[in-house]
N, C-alpha and C. Protein backbone atom coordinates (compact mmCIF):
# COMPACT_ATOMS: atom_id res chain seq x y z
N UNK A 1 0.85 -1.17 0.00
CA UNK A 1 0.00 0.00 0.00
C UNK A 1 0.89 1.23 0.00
N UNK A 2 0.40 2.48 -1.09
CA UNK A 2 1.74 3.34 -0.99
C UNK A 2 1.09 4.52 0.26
N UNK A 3 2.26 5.54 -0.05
CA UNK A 3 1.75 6.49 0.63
C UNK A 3 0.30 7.04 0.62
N UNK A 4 -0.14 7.61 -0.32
CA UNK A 4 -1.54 7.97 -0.28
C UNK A 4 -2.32 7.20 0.30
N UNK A 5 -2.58 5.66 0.20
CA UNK A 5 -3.32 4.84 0.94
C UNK A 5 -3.42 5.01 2.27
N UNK A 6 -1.81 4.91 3.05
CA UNK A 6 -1.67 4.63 4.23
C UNK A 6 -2.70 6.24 4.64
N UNK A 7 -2.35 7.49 4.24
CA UNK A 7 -2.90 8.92 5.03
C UNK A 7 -4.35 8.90 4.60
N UNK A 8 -5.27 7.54 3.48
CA UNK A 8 -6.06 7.79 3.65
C UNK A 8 -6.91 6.84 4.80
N UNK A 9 -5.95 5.87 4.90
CA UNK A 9 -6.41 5.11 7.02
C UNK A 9 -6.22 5.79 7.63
N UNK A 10 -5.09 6.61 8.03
CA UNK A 10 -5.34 8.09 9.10
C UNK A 10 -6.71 8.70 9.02
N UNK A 11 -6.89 8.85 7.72
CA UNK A 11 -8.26 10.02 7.77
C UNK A 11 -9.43 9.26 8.38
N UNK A 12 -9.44 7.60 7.90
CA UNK A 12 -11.02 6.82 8.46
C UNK A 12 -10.34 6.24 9.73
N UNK A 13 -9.04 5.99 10.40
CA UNK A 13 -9.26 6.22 12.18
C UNK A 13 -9.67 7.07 12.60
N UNK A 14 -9.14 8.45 12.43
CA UNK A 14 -9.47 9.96 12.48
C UNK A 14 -10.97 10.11 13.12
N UNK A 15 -11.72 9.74 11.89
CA UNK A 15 -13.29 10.22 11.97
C UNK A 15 -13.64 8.87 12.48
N UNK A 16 -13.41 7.65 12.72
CA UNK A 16 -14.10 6.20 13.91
C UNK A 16 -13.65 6.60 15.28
N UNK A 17 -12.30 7.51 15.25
CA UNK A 17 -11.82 7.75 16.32
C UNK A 17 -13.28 9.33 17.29
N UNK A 18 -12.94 9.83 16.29
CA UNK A 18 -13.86 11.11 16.65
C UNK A 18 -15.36 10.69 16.85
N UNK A 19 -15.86 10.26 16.11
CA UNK A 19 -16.94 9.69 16.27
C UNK A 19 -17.88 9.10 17.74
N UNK A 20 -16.81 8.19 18.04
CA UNK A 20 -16.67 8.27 19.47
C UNK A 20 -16.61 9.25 21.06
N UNK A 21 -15.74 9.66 20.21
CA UNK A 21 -15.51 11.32 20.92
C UNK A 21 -16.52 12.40 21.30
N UNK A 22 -17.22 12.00 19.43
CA UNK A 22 -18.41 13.07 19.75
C UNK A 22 -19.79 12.45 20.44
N UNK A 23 -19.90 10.84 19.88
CA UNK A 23 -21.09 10.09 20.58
C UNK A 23 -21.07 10.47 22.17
N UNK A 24 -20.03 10.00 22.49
CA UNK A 24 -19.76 10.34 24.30
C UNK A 24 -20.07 11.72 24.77
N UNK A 25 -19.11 12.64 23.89
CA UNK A 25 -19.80 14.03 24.33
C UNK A 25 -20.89 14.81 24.49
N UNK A 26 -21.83 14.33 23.25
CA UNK A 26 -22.99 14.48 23.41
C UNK A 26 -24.02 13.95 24.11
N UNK A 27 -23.58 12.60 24.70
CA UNK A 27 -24.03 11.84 25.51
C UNK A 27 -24.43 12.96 26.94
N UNK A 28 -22.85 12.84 27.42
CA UNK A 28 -22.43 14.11 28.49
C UNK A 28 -22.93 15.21 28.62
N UNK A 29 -23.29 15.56 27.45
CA UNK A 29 -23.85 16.97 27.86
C UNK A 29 -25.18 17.25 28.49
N UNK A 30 -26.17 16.06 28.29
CA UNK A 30 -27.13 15.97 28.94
C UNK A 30 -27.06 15.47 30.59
N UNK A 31 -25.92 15.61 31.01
CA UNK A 31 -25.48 15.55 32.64
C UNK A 31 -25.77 17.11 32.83
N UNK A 32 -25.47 17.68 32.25
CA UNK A 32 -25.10 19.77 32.82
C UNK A 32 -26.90 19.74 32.59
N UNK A 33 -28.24 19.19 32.24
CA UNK A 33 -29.37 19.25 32.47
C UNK A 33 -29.62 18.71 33.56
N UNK A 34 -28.91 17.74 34.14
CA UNK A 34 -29.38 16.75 35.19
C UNK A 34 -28.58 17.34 36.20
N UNK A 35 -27.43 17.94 36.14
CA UNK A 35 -26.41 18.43 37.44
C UNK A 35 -27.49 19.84 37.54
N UNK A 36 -27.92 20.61 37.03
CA UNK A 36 -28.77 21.88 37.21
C UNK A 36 -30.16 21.47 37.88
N UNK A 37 -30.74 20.50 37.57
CA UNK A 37 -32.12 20.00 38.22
C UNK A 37 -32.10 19.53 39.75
N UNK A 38 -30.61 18.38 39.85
CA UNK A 38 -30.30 18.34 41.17
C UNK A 38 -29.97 19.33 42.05
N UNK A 39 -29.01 20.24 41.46
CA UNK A 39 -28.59 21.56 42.14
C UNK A 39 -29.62 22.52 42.89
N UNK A 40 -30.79 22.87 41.53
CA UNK A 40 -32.02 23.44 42.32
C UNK A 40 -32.78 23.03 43.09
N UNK A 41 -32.68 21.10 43.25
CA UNK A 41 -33.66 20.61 43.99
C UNK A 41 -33.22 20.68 45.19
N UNK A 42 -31.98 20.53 45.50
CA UNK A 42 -31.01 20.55 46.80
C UNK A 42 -30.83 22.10 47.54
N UNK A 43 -30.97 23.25 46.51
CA UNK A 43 -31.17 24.12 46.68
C UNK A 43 -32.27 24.87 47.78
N UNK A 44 -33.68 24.19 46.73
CA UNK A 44 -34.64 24.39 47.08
C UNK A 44 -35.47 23.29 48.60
N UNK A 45 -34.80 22.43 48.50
CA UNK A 45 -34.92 21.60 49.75
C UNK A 45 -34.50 21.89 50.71
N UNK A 46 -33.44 22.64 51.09
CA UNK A 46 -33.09 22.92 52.28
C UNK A 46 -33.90 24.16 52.59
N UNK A 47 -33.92 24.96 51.74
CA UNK A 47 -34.88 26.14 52.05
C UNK A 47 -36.37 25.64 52.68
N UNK A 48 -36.56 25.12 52.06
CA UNK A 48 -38.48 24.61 52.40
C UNK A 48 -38.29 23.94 53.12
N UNK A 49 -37.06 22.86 53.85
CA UNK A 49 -36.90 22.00 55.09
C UNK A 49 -37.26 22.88 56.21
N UNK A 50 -36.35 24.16 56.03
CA UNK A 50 -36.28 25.39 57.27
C UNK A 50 -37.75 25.58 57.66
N UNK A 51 -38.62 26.01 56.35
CA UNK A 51 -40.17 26.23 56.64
C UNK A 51 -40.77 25.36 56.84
N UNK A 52 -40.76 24.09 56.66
CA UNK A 52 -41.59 22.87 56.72
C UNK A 52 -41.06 21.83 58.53
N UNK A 53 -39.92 22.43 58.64
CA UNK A 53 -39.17 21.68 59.76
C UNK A 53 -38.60 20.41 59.59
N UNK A 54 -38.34 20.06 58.17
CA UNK A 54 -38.31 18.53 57.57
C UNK A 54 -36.85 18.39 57.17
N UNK A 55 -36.40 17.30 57.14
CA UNK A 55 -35.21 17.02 56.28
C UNK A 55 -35.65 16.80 54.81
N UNK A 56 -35.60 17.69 53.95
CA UNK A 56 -36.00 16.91 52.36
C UNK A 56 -34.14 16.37 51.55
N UNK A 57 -33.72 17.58 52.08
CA UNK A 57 -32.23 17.23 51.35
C UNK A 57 -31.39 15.49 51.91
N UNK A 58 -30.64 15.49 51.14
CA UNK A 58 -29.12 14.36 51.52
C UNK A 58 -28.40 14.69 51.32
N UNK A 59 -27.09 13.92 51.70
CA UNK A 59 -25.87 14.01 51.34
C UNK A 59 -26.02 13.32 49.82
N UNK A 60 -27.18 12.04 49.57
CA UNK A 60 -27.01 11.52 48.40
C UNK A 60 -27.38 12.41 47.35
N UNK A 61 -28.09 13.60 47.74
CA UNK A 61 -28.35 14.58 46.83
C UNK A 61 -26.85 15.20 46.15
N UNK A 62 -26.70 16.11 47.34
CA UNK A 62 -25.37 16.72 47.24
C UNK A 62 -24.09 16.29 46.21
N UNK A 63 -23.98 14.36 46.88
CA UNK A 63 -22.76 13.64 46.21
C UNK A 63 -23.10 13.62 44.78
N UNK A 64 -24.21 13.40 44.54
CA UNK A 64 -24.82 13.33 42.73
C UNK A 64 -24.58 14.25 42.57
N UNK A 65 -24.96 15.30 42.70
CA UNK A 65 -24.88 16.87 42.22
C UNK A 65 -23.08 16.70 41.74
N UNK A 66 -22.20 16.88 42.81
CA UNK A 66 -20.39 16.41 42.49
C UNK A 66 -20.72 14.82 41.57
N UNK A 67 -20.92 14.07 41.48
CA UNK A 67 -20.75 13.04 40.90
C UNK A 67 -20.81 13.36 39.19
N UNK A 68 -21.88 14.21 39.29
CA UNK A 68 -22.28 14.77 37.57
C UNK A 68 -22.02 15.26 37.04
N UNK A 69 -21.04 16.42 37.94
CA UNK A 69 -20.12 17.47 37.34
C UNK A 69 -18.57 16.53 37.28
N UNK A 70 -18.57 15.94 37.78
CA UNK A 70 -17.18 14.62 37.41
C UNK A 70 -17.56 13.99 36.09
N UNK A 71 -18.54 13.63 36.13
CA UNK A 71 -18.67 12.88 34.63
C UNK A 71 -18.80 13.42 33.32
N UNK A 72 -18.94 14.82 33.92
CA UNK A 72 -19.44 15.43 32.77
C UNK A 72 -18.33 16.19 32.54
N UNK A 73 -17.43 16.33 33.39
CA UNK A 73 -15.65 16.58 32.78
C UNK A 73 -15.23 15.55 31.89
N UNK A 74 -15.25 13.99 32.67
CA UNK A 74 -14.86 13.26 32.30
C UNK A 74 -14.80 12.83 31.01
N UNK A 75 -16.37 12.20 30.91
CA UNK A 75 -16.87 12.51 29.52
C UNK A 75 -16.61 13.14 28.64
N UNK A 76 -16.54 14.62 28.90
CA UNK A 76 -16.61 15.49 27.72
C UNK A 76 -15.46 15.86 27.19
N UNK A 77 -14.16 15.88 28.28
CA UNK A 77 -13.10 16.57 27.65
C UNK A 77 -12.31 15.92 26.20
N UNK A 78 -12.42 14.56 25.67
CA UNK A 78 -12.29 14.27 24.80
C UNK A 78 -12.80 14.83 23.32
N UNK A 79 -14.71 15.00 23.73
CA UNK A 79 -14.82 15.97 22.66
C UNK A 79 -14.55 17.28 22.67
N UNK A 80 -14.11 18.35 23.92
CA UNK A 80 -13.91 19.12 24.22
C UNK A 80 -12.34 19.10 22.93
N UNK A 81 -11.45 18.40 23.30
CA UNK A 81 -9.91 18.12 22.59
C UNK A 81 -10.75 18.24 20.69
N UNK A 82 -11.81 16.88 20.49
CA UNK A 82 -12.17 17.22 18.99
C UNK A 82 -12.21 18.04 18.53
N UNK A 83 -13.22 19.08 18.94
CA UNK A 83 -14.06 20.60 19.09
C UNK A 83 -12.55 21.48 19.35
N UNK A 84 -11.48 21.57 19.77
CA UNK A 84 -10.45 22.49 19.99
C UNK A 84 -10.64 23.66 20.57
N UNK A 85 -11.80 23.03 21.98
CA UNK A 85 -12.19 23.41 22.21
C UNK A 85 -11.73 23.90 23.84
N UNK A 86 -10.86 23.39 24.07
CA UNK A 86 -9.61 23.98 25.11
C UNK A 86 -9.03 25.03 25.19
N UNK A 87 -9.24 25.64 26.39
CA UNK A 87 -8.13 26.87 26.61
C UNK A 87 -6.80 26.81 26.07
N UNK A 88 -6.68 27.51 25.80
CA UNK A 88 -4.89 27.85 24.57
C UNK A 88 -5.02 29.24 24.90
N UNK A 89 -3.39 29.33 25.66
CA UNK A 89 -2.53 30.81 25.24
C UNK A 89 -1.78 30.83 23.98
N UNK A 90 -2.37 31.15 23.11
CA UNK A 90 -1.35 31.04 21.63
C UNK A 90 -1.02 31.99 21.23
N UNK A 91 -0.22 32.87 22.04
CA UNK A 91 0.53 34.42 21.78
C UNK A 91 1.25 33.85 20.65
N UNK A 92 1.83 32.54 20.27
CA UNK A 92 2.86 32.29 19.13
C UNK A 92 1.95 31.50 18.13
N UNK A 93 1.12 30.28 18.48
CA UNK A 93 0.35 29.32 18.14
C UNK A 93 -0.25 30.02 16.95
N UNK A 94 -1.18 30.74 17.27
CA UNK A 94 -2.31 31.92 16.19
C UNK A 94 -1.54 32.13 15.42
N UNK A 95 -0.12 32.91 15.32
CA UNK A 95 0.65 33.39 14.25
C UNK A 95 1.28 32.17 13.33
N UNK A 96 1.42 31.31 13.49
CA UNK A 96 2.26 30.06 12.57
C UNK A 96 1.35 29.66 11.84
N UNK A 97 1.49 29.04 10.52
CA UNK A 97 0.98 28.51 9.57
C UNK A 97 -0.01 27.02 9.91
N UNK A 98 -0.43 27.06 8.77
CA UNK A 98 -1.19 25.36 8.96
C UNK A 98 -0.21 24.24 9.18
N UNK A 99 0.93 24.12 8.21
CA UNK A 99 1.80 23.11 8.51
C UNK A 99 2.70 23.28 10.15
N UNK A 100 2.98 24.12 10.50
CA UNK A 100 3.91 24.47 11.66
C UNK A 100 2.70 24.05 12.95
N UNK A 101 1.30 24.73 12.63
CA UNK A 101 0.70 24.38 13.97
C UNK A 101 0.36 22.71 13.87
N UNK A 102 0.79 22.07 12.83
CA UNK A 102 0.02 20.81 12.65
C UNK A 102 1.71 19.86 13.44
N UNK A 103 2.88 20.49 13.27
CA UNK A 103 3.61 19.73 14.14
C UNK A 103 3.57 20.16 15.63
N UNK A 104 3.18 21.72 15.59
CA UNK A 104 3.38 22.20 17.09
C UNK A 104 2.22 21.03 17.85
N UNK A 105 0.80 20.90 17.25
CA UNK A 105 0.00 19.85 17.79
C UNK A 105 0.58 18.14 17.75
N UNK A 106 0.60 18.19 16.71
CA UNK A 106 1.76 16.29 17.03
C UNK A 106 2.46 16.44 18.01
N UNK A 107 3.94 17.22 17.87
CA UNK A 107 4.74 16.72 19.36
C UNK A 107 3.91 16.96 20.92
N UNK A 108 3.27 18.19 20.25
CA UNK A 108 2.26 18.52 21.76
C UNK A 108 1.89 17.24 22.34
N UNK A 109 1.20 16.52 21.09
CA UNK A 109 0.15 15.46 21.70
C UNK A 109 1.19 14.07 21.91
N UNK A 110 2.05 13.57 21.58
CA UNK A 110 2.80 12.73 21.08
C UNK A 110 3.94 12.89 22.61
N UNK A 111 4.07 13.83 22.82
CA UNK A 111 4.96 14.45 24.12
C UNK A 111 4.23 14.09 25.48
N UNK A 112 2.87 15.62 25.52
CA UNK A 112 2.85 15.44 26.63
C UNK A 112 1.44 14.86 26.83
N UNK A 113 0.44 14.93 25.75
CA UNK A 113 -0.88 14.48 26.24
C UNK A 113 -1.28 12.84 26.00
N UNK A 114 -0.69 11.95 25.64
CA UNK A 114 -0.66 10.72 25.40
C UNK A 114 0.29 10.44 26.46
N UNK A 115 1.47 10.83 26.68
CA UNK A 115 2.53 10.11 27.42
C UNK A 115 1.71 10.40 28.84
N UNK A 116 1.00 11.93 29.33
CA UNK A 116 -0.08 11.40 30.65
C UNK A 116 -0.57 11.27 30.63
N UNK A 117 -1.95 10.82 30.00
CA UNK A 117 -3.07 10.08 29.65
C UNK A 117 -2.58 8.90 30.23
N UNK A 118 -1.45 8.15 29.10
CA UNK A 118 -1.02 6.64 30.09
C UNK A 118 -0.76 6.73 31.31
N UNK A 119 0.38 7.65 31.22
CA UNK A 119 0.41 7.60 33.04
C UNK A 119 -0.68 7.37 34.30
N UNK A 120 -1.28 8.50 33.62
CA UNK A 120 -2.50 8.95 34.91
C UNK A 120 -3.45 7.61 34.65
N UNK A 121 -3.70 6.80 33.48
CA UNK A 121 -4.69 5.75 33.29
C UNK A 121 -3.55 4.19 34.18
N UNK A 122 -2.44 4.33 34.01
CA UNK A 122 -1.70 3.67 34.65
C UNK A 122 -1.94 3.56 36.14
N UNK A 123 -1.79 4.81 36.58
CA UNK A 123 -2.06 5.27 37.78
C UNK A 123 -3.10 4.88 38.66
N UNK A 124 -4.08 5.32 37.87
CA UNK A 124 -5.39 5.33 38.44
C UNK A 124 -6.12 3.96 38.26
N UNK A 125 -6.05 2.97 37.84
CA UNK A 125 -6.38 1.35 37.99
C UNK A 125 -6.49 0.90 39.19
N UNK A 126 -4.89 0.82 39.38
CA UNK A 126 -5.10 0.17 41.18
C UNK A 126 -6.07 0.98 42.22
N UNK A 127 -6.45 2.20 41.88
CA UNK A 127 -6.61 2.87 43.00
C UNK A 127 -9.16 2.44 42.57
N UNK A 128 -9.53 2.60 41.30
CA UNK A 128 -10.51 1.75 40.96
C UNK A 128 -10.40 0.25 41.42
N UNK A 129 -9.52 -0.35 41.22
CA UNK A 129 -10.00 -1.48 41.35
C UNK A 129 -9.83 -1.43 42.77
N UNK A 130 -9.14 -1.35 43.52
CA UNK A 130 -9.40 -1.60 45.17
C UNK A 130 -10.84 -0.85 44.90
N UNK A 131 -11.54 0.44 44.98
CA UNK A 131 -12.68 0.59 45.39
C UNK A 131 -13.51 -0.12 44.66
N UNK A 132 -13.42 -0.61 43.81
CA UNK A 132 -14.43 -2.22 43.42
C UNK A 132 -14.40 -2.96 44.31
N UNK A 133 -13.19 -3.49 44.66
CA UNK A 133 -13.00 -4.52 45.68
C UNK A 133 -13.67 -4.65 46.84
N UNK A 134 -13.42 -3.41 47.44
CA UNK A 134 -14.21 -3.29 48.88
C UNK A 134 -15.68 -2.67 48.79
N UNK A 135 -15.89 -2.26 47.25
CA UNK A 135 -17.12 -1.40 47.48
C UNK A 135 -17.40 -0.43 48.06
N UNK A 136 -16.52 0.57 47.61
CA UNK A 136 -16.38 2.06 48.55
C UNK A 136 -17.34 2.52 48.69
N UNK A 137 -17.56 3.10 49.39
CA UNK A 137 -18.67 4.41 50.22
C UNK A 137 -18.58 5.21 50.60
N UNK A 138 -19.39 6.33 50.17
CA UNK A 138 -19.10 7.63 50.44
C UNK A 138 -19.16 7.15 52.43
N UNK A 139 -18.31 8.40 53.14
CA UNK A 139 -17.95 8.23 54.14
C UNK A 139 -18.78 9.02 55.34
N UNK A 140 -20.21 9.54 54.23
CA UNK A 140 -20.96 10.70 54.77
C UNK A 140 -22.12 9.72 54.50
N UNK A 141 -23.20 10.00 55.96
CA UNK A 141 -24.19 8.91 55.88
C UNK A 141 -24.69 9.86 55.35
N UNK A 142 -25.53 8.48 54.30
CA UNK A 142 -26.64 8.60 53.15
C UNK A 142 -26.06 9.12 52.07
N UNK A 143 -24.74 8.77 51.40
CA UNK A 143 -23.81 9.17 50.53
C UNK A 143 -23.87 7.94 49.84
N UNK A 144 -23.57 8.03 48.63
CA UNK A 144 -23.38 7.07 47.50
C UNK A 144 -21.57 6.68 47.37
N UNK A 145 -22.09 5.46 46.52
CA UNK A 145 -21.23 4.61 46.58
C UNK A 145 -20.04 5.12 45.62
N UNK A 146 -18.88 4.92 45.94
CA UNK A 146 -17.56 6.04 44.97
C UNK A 146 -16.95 4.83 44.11
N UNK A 147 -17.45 3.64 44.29
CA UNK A 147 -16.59 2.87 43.24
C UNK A 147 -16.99 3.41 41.82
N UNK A 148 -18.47 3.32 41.16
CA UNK A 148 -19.09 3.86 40.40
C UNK A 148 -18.33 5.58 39.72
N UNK A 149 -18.20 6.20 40.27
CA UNK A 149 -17.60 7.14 39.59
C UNK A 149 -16.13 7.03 39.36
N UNK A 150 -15.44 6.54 40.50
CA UNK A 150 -14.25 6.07 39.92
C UNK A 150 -13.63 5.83 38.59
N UNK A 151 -14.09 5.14 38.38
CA UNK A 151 -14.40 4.32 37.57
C UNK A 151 -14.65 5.10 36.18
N UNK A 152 -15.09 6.20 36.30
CA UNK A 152 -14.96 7.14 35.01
C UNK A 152 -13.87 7.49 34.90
N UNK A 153 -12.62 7.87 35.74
CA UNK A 153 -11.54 8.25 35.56
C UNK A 153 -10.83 7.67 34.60
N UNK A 154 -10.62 6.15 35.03
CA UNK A 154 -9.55 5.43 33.48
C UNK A 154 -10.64 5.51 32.33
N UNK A 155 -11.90 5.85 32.40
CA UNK A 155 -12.87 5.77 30.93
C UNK A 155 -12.41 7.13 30.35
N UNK A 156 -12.45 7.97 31.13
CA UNK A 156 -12.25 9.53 30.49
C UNK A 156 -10.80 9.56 29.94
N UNK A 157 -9.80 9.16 30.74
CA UNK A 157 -8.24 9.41 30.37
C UNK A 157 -8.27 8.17 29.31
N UNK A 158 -9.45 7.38 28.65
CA UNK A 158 -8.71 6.45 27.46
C UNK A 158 -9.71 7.01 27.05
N UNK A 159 -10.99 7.89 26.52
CA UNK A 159 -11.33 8.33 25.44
C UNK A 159 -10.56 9.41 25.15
N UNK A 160 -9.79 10.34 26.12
CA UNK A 160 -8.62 11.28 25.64
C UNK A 160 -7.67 10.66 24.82
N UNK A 161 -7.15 9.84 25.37
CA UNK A 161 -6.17 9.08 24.79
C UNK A 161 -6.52 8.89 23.09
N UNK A 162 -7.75 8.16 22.98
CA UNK A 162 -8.41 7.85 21.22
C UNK A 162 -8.09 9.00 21.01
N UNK A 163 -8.75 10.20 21.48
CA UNK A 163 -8.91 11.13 20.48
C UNK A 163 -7.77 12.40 20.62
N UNK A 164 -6.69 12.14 21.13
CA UNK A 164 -5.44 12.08 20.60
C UNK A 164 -4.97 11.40 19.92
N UNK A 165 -4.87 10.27 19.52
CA UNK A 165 -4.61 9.55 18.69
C UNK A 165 -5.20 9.85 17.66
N UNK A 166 -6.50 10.29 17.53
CA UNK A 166 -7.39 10.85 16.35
C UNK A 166 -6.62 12.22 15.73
N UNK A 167 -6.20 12.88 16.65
CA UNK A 167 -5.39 14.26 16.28
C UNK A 167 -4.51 14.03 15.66
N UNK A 168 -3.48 13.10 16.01
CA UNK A 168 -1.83 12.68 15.74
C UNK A 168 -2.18 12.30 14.20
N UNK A 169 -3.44 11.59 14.01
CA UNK A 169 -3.72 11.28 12.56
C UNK A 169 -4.16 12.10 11.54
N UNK A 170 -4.52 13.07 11.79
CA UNK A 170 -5.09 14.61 11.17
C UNK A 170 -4.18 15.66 10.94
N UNK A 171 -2.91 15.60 12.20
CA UNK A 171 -1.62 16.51 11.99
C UNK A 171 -0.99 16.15 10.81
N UNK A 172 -0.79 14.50 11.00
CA UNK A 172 -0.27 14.28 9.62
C UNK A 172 -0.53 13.95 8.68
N UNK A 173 -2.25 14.11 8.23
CA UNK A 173 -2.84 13.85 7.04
C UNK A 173 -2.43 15.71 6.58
N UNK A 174 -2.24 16.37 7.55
CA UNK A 174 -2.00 18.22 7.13
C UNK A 174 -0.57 17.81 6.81
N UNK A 175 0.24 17.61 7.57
CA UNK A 175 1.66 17.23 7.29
C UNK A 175 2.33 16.54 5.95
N UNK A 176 1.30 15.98 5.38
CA UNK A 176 1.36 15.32 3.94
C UNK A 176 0.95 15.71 3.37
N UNK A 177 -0.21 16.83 3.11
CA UNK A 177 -0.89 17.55 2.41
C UNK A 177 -2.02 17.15 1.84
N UNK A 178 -2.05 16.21 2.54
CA UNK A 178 -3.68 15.71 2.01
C UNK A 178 -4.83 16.09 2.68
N UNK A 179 -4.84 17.07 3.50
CA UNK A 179 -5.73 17.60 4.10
C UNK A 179 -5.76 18.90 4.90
N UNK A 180 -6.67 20.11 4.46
CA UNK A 180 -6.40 20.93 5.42
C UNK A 180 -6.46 21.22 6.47
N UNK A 181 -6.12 22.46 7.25
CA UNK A 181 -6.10 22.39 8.94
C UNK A 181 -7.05 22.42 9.12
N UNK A 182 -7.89 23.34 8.53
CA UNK A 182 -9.36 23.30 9.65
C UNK A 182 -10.58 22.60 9.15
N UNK A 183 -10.09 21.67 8.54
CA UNK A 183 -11.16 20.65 8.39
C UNK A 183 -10.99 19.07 9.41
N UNK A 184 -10.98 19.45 10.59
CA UNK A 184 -10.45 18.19 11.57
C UNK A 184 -11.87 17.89 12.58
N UNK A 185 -12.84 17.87 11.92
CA UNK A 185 -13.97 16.82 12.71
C UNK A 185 -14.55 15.82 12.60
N UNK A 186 -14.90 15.13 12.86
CA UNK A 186 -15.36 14.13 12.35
C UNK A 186 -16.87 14.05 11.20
N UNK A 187 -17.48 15.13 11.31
CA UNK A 187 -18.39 15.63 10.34
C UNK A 187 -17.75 16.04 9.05
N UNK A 188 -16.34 16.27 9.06
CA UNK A 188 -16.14 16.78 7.86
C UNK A 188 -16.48 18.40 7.71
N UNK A 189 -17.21 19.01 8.93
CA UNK A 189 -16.75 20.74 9.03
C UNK A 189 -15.74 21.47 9.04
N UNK A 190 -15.53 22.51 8.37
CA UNK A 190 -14.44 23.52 8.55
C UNK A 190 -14.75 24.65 9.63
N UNK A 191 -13.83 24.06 10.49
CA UNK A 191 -13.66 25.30 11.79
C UNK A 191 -13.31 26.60 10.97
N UNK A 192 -14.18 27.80 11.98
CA UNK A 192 -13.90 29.30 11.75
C UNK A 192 -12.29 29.39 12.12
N UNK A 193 -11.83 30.42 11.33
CA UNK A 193 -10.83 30.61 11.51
C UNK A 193 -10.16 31.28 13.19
N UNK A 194 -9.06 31.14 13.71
CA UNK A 194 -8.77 31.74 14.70
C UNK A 194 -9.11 31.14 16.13
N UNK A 195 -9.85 29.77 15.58
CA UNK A 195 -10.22 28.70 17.03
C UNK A 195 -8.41 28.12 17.27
């Protein structure tokens, strides 16, 4: 298979890779509806407890409320990475060309965001699987169980991981010239300029 072949498998990992990226993200985003509904209910429960003299709230309220805004980092920051949609200081970045930002993003990703992705997914195993093991619990009565979110951590740091890997394949479909910069989604859209 010659060259052209091989950068046109970059392009269909690329978009199976993203795809993913974006299924999950969009998944996620319907948590920031469900983290806002809990928020006001917990809100509004303690208030009307005061007038009513009742306990309506929990801690299991509360921990969901944090549990959803974890997942919904978790979750999302992968398509967040698709979308390029991350904070960047690019006092230099903005000024360089399509080819120059397409290596400044490879070694970026190839350096430091794959090499801790593994790490931190390395990392963070033993520390899930013991709370599988024992079946952690929140440590606050009427708190939910922490193995369960855990447990998003190595999911989130390996859909980063894909969709770095999805990038690394797009730098150098730009790097070969078979594709331009701001056409890197998996829809096949061209980002506005200056993202």
């Amino acid at each position: 298979m010659g060259r052209p072949g091989r950068v046109k498998i970059l392009g269909a990992v690329a978009r199976a890779l993203e795809r993913v990226s974006s299924a999950v993200g969009n998944g996620a985003a319907w948590l920031a509806l469900v983290m806002v509904v809990v928020g006001a209910f917990n809100a509004l429960s303690r208030y009307l407890g005061r007038f009513t003299g009742s306990d309506l709230s929990s801690n299991a309220y509360i921990e969901l409320q944090w549990y959803l805004f974890s997942a919904l980092f978790l979750l999302g920051a992968a398509d967040a990475l698709r979308e390029d949609a991350h904070v960047r200081v690019d006092v230099v970045y903005g000024r360089l060309g399509p080819r120059a930002r397409a290596v400044v993003d490879l070694i970026g990703t190839l350096v430091f965001l794959l090499p801790f992705c593994a790490f931190a997914l390395w990392t963070s195993l033993p520390m899930v699987e013991n709370s599988w093991r024992v079946m952690e619990q929140s440590p606050d009565p009427g708190g939910l169980p922490r193995y369960p979110i855990k447990t998003l951590i190595p999911v989130g740091l390996l859909l980063v991981m894909l969709q770095g890997i999805a990038v690394c394949c797009r730098r150098i479909r730009v790097l070969s010239g078979e594709q331009d910069e701001n056409t890197s989604m998996a829809d096949g859209r061209t980002r506005p300029e200056g993202r």
